[in-house]
Protein backbone atom coordinates (compact mmCIF):
# COMPACT_ATOMS: atom_id res chain seq x y z
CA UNK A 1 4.40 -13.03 34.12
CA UNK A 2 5.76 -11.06 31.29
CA UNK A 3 5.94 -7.29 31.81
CA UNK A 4 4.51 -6.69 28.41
CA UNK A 5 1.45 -8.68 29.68
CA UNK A 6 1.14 -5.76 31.97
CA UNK A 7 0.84 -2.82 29.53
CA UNK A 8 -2.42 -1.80 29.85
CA UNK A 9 -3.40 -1.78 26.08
CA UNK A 10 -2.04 -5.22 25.94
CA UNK A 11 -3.91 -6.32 29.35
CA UNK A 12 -6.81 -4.86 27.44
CA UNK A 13 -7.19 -7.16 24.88
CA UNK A 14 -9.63 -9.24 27.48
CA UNK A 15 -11.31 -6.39 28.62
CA UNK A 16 -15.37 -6.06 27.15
CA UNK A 17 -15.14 -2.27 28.27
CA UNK A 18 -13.11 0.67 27.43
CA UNK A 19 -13.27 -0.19 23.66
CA UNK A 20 -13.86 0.99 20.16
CA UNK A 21 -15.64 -1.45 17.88
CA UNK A 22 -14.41 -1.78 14.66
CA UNK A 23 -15.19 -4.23 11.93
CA UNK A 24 -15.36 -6.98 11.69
CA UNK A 25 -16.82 -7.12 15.03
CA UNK A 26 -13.49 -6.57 16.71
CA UNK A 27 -13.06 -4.93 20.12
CA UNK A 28 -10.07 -2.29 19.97
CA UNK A 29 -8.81 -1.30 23.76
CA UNK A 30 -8.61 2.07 23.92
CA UNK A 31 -6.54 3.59 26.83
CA UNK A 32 -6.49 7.05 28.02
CA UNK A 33 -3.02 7.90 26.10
CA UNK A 34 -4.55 6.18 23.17
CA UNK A 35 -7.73 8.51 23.38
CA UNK A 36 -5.20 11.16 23.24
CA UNK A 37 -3.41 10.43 20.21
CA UNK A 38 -6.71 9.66 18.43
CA UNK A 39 -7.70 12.75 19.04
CA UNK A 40 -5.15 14.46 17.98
CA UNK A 41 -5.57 16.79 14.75
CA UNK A 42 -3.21 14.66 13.00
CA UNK A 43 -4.70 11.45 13.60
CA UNK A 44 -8.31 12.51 13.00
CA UNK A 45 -7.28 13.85 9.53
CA UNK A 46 -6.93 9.89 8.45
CA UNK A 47 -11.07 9.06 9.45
CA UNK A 48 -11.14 11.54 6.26
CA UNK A 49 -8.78 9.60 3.87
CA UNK A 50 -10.27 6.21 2.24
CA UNK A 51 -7.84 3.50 2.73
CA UNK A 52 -7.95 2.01 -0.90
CA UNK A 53 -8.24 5.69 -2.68
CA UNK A 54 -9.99 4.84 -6.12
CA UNK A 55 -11.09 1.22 -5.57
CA UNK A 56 -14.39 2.56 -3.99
CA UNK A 57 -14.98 3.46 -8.20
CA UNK A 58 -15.17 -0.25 -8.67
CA UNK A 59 -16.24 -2.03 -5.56
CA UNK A 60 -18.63 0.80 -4.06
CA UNK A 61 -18.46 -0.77 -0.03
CA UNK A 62 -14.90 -0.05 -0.02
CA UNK A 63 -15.14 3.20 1.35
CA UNK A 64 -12.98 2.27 5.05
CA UNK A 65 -10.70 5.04 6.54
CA UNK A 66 -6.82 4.87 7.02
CA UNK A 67 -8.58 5.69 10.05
CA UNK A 68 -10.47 2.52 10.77
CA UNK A 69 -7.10 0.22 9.50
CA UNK A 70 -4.80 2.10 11.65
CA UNK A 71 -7.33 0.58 14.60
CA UNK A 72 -6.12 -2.75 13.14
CA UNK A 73 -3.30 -2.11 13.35
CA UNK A 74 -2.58 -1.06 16.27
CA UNK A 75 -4.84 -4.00 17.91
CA UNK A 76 -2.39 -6.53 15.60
CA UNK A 77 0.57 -5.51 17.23
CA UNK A 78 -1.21 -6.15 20.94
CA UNK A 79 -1.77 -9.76 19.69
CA UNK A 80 1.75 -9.47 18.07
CA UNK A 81 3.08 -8.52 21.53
CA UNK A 82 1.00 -11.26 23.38
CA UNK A 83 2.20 -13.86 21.62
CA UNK A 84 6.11 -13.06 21.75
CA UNK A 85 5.97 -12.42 25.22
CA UNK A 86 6.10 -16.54 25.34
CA UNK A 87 8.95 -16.23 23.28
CA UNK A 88 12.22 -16.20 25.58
CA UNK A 89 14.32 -14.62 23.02
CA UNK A 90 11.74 -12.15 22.53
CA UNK A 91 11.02 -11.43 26.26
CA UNK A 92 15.47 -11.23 26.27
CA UNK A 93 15.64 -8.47 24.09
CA UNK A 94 12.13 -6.39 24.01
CA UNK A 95 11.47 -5.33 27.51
CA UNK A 96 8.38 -2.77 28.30
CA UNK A 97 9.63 0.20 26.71
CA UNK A 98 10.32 -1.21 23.30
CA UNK A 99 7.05 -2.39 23.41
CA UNK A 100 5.23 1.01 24.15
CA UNK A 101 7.58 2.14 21.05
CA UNK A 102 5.92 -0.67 19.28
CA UNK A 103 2.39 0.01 20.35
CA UNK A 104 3.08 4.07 19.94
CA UNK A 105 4.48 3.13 15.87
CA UNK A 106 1.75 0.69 15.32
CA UNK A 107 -0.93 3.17 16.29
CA UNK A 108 0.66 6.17 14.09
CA UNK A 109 2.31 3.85 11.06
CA UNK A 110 -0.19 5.79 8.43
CA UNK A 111 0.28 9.40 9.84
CA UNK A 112 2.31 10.70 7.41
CA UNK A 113 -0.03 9.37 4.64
CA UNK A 114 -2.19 12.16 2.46
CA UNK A 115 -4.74 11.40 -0.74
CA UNK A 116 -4.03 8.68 -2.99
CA UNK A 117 -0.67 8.40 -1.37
CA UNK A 118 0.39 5.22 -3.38
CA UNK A 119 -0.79 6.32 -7.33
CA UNK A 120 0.99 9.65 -6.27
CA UNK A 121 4.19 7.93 -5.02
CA UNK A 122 4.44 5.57 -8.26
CA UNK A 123 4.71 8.34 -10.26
CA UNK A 124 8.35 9.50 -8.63
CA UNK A 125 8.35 13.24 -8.75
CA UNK A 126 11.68 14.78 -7.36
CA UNK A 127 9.49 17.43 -5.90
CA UNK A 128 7.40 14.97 -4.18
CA UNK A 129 8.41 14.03 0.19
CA UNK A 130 7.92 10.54 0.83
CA UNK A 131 5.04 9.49 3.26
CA UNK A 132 7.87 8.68 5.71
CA UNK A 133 9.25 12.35 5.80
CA UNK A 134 5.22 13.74 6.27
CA UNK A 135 5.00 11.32 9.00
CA UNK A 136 8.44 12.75 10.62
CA UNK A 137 6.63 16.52 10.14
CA UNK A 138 3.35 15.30 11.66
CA UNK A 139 5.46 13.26 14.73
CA UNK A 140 8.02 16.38 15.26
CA UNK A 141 5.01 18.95 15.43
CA UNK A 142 1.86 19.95 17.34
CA UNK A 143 0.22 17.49 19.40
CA UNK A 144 1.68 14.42 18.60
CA UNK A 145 4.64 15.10 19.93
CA UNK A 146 3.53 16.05 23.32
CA UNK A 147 1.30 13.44 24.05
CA UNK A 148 4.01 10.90 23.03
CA UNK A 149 6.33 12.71 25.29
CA UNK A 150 3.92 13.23 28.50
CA UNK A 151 1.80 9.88 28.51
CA UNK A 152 4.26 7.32 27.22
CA UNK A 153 7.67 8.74 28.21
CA UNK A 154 8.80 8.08 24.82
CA UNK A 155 11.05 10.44 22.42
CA UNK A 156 9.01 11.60 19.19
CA UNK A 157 12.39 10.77 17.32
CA UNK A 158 11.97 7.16 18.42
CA UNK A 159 9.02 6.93 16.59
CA UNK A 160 10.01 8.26 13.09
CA UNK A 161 13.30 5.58 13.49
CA UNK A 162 11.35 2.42 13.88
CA UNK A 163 8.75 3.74 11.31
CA UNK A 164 11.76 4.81 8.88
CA UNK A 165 15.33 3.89 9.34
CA UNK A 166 17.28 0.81 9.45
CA UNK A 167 17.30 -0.65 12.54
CA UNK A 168 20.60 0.11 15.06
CA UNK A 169 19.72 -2.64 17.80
CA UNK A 170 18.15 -6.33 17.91
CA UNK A 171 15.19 -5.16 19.23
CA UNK A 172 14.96 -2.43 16.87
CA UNK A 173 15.21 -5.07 14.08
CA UNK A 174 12.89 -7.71 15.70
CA UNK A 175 10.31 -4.69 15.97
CA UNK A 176 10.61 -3.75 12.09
CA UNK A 177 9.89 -6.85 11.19
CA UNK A 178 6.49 -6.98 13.17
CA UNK A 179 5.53 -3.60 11.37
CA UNK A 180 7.12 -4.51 8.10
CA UNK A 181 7.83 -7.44 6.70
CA UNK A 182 6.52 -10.81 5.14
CA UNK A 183 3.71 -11.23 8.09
CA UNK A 184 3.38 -8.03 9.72
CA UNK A 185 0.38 -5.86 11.52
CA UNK A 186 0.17 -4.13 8.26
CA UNK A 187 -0.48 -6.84 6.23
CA UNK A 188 -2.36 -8.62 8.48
CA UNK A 189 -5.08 -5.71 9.22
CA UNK A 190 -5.53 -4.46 5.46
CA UNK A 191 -5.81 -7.83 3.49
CA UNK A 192 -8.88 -8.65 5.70
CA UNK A 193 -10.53 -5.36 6.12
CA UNK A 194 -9.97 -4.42 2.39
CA UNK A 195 -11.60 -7.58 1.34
CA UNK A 196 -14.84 -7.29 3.51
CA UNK A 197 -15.19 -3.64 2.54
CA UNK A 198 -14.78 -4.61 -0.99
CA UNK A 199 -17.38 -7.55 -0.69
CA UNK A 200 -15.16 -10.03 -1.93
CA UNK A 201 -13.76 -12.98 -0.02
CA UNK A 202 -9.87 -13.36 -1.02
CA UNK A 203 -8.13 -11.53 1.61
CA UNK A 204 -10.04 -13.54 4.07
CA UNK A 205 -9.36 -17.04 3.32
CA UNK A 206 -6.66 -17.57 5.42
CA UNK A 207 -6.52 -18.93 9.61
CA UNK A 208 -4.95 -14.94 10.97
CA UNK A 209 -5.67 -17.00 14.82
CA UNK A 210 -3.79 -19.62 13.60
CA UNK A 211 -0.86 -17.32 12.15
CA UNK A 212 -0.55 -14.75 14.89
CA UNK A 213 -0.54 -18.01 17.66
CA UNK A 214 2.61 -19.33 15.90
CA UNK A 215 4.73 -16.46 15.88
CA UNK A 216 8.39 -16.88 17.00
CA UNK A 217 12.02 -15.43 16.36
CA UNK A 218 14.47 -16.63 13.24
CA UNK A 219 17.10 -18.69 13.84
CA UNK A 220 19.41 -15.69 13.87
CA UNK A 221 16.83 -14.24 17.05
CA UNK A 222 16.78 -11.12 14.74
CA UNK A 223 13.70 -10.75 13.69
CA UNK A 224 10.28 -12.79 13.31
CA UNK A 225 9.27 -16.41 12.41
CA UNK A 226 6.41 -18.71 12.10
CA UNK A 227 6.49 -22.23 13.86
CA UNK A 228 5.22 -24.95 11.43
CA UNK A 229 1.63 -25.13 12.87
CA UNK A 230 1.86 -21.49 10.78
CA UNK A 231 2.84 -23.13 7.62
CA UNK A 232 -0.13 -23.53 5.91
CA UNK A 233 -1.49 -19.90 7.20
CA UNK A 234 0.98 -18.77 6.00
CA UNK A 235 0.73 -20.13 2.59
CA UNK A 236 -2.93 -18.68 2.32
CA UNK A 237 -1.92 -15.47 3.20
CA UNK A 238 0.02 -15.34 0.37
CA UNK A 239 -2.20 -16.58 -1.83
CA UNK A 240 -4.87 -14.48 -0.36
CA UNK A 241 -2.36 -11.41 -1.09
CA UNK A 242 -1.81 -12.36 -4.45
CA UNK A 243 -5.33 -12.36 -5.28
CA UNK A 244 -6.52 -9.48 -3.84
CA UNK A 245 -3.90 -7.51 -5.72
CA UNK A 246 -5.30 -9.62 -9.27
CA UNK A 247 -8.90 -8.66 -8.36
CA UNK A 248 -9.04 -5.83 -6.55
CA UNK A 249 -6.19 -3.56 -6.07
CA UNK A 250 -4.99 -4.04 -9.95
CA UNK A 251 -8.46 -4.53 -11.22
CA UNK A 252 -8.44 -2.74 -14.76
CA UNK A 253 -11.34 -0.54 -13.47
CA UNK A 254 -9.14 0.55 -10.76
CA UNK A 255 -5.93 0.66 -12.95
CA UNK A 256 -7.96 2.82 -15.58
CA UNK A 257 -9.05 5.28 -12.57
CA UNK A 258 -5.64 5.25 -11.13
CA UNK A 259 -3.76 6.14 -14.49
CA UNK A 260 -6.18 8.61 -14.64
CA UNK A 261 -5.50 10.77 -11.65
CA UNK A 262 -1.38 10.25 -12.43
CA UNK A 263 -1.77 11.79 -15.75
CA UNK A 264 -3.79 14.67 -14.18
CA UNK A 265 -1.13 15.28 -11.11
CA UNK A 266 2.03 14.92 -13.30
CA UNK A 267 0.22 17.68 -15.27
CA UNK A 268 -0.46 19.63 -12.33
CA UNK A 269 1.63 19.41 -10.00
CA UNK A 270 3.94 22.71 -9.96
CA UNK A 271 0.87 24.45 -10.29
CA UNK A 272 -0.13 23.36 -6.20
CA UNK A 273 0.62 23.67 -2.64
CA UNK A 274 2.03 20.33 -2.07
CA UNK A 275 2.89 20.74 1.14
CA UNK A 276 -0.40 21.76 2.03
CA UNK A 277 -2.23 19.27 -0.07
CA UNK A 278 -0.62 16.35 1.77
CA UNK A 279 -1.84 17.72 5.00
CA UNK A 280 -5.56 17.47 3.69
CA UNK A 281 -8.36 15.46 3.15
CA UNK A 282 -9.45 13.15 0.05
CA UNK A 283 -12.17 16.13 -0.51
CA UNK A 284 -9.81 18.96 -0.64
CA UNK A 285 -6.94 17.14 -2.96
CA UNK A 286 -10.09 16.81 -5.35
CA UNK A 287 -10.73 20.85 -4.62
CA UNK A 288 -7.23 21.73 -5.20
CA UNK A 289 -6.81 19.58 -8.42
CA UNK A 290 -9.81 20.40 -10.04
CA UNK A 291 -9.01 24.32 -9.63
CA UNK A 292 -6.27 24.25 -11.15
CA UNK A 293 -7.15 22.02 -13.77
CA UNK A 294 -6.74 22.96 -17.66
CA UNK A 295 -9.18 21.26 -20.04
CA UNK A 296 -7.49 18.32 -20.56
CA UNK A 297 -6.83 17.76 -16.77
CA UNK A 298 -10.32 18.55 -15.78
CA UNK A 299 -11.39 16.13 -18.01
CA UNK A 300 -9.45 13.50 -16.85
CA UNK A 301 -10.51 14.19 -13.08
CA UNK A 302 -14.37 14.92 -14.13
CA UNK A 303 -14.14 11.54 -15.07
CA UNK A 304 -13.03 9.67 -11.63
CA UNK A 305 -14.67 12.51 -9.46
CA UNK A 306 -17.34 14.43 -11.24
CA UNK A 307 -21.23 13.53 -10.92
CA UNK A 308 -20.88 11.17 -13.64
CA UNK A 309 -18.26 8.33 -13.90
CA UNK A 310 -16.39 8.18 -16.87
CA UNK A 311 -13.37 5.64 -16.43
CA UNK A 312 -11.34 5.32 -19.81
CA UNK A 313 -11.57 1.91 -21.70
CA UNK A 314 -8.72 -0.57 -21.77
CA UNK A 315 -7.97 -1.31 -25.46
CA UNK A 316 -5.02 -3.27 -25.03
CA UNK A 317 -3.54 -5.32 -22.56
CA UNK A 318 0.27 -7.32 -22.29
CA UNK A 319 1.85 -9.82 -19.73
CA UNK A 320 4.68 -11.92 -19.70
CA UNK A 321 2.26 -14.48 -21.10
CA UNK A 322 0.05 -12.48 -23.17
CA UNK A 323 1.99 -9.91 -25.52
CA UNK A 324 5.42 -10.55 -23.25
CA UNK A 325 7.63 -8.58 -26.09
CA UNK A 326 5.82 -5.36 -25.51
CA UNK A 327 5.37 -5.75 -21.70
CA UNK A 328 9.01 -5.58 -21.49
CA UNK A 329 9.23 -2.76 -24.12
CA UNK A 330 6.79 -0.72 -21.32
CA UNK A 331 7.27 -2.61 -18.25
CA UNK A 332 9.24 -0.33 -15.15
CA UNK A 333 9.86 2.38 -17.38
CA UNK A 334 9.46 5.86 -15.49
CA UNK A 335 6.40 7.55 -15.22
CA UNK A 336 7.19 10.87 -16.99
CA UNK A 337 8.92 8.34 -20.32
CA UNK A 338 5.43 6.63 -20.46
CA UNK A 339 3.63 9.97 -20.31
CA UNK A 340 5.35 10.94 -23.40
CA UNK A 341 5.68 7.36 -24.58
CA UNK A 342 1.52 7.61 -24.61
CA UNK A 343 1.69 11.20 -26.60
CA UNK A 344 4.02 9.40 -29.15
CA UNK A 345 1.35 6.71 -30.06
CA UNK A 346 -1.70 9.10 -29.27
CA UNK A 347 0.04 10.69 -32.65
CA UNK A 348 0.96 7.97 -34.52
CA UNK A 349 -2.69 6.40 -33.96
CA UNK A 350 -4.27 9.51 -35.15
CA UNK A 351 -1.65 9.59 -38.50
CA UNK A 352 -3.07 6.47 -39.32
CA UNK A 353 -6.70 6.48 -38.60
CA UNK A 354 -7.09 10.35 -39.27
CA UNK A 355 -9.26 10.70 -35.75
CA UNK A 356 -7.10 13.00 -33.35
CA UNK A 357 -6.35 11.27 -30.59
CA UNK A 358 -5.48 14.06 -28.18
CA UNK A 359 -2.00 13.32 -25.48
CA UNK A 360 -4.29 13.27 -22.41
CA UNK A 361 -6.95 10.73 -23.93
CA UNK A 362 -4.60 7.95 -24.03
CA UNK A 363 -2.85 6.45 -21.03
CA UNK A 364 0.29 3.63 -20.17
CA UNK A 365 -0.64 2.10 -17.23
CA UNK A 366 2.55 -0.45 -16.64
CA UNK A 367 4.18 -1.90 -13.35
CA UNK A 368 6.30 0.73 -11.44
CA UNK A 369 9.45 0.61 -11.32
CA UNK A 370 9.92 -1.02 -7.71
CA UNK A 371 8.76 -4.65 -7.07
CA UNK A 372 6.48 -6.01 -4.61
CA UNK A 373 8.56 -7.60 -2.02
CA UNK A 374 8.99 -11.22 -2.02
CA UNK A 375 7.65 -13.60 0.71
CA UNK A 376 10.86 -14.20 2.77
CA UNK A 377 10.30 -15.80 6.00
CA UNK A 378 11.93 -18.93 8.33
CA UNK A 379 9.62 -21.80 9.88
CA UNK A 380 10.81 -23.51 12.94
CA UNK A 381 10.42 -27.20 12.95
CA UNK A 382 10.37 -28.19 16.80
CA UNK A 383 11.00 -31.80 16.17
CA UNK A 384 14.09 -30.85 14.16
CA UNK A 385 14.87 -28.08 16.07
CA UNK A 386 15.66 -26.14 13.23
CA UNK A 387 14.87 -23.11 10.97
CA UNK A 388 14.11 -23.69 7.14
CA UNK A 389 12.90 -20.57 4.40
CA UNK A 390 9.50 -21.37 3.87
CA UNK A 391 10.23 -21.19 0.42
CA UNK A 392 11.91 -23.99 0.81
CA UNK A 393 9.59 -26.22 1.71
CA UNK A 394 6.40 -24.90 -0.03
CA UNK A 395 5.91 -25.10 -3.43
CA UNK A 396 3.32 -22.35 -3.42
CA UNK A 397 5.89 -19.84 -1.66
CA UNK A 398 8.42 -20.85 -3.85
CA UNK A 399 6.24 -20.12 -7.22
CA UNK A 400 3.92 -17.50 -5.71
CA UNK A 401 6.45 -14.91 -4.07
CA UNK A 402 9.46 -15.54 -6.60
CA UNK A 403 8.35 -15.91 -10.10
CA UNK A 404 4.36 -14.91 -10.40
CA UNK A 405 3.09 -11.80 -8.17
CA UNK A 406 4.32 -8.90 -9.64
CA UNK A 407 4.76 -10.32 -13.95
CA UNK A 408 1.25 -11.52 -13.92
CA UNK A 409 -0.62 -9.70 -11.39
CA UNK A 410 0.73 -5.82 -12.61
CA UNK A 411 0.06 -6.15 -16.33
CA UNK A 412 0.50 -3.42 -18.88
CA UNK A 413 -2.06 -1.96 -20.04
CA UNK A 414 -2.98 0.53 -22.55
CA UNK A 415 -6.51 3.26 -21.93
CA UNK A 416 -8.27 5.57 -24.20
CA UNK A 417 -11.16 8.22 -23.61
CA UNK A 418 -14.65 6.13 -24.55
CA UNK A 419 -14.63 8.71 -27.61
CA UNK A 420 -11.78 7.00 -29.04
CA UNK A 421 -11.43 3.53 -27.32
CA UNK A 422 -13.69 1.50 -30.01
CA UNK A 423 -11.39 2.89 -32.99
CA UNK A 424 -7.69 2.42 -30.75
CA UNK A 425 -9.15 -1.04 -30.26
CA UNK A 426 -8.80 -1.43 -33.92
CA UNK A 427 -5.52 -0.08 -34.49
CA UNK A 428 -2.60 -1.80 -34.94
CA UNK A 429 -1.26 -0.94 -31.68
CA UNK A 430 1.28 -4.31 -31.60
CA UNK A 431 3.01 -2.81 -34.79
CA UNK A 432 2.58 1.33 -33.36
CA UNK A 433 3.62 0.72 -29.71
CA UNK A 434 7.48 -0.35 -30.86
CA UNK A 435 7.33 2.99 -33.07
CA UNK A 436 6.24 5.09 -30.05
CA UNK A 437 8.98 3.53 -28.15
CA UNK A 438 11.61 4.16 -30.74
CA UNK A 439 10.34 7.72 -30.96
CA UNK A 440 10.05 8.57 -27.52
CA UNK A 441 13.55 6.62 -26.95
CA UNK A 442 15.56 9.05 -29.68
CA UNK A 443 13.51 12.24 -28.33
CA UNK A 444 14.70 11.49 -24.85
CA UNK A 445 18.54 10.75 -26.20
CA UNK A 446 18.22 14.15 -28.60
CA UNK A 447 17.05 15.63 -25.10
């Protein structure tokens, strides 16, 4: 038998006691080293963080923890670690204590996330710490780092590498692909559990049994691979991916909400703690931003937080298929050029129409500047005994991962206050937008 069989949280997987349930109606082993890194101030922190930040404004169930999904997780990479242990490659070159290290950075892969970690990211602040350096401060200090030390004989160090750095061995790299890549734990945990919190059946609709049972090594032994029994899984899970981004996570509602809160932290942000902010809890971000709101910030956050919602209207909306010209006039542009991009036609909306359209009432919301990742995995035909891209051979791959996901999914999209969104809807924003671009283009060169 494998010695990875024998790790106890793997061995639990067929155990009905010492468990946590979590949805849906999954049985989590918990061990007593995992009970200790639960507990742990750091780790409890994330029952107090919503996993999909603003969404819950639109789809009202989705209200799970980065608590709950790092549960997932963590039970992903047992089955992760079940099934390789068939592998003989795999068994070659991941012995017991690269899978603890595995287990350990499954368990902890969110630590170092805080509030509305993604919206906040997009925006690219130089003042701002990735969630990979918080999750080096959390793993480095207080009880983390003990417990990883005394109950798992493993390095705190160890943990921030395979969570953040390139990988310096073939295990190391085989590893990073099971936490990050094309089908990882990740993936595999949120797409599910976002879509039955949200009530919605996309991220569902694909066989994860069927996926996780034909998991195997690349051709180069380097990192992971499906078998073709995975193929079609496979192909649903991207599908399933690509919708749940078009419906949920870059649902206009959400979008509106989530341009919302960037325009109030870009405003606010020298003005707070932020080191202490990203050690907090969704309710005390909203605290800290809403105290040191102006008018126009508290506005904007009254409207996503305060006792009565108030999301901002989309007046205008352009894709590579619908509008394409000014998409790419807006599309991957910075965050603080759009800000001012967005004051530029706030003005020029209000010279024409002679309603003042104040800076903070009107909002960009366009792609960021870094792309979704494309869909880049090997199959193993047996019968061939051979390794071929799935994009390759699937014409659903091939159109969904390399030409479609991020130009038609992340649209641009333009959002005014509801006092002003019936009269912007009027305006001739195709013929102002190029004007506001020029503008804020020659005010950044004068600059």
């Amino acid at each position: 038998m494998s010695e990875i069989l024998s790790i106890p949280e793997v061995a639990g997987l067929d155990s009905a006691s010492g468990v946590i349930r979590i949805s849906p109606e999954l049985n989590v082993p918990l061990t007593d080293r995992v009970r200790r890194l639960i507990d742990t101030p750091a780790f409890r922190r994330l029952a107090r963080i919503a996993q999909l930040g603003l969404v819950p404004l639109v789809y009202p169930g989705a209200t799970h923890s980065r608590f709950e999904h790092s549960l997932g997780v963590y039970r992903n990479a047992l089955l992760f670690l079940r099934q390789l242990s068939h592998d003989e490659r795999f068994r070659s070159g991941v012995g017991r204590p690269e899978a603890e290290l595995f287990i350990a950075a499954a368990l902890l892969h969110d630590i170092g996330h805080w509030p509305f970690c993604h919206p906040i990211e997009d925006i690219h602040l130089e003042s701002l710490p990735s969630h990979e350096d918080l999750a080096a401060r959390h793993l480095l200090d207080g009880e983390l780092p003990e417990a990883l030390r005394d109950d798992w004989g493993i390095e705190p160090q160890r943990v921030v590498a395979i969570l953040s750095q390139p990988a310096s061995s073939t295990a190391g790299s085989i590893l990073r692909s099971c936490l990050s890549g094309p089908i990882d734990i990740d993936k595999l945990d949120y797409l599910g559990r976002d879509s039955l919190h949200a009530g919605v059946p996309y991220g569902r609709h694909f066989d994860q049994g069927r996926l996780v049972s034909s998991l195997c090594l690349n051709a180069a032994g380097d990192g992971l691979a499906i078998t073709e029994k995975g193929k079609t899984a496979a192909e649903l899970m991207l599908f399933a991916r690509y919708v749940m981004f078009s419906e949920v996570y870059w649902h206009h509602g959400v979008r509106a909400a989530t341009a919302m809160l960037q325009r109030a932290f870009h405003a606010l942000h020298e003005r707070l703690d932020l080191d202490a902010l990203f050690r907090s809890s969704d309710a005390e971000v909203v605290d800290a931003l809403l105290g040191a709101a102006g008018e126009g910030e508290r506005e904007l956050l009254d409207g996503i937080f305060g006792a009565r919602r108030q999301l901002y209207k989309r007046v205008a909306q352009y894709s590579i298929f619908e509008g394409r010209e000014i998409y790419e006039l807006l599309a991957r542009r910075p965050f603080a050029w759009l800000v001012e991009c967005a004051a530029a036609l706030a003005g020029l909306v209000g010279e024409e129409s002679g309603v003042e359209v104040r800076p903070h009432e009107l909002l960009i919301d366009a792609p960021p500047v870094h792309r979704e990742v494309e869909f880049d995995i090997e199959v193993f035909f047996r019968k061939e005994g051979r390794h071929r891209r799935l994009d390759e051979v699937s014409p659903v791959v091939r159109t969904l991962a390399r030409e479609q996901f991020d130009d038609y999914v992340k649209r641009v999209r333009v959002f005014a206050h509801p006092r002003v969104a019936e009269g912007l809807r009027s305006a001739s924003l195709e013929r102002l937008i190029p004007e506001a671009v020029r503008r804020t283009a020659h005010e950044a060169g004068s600059a």
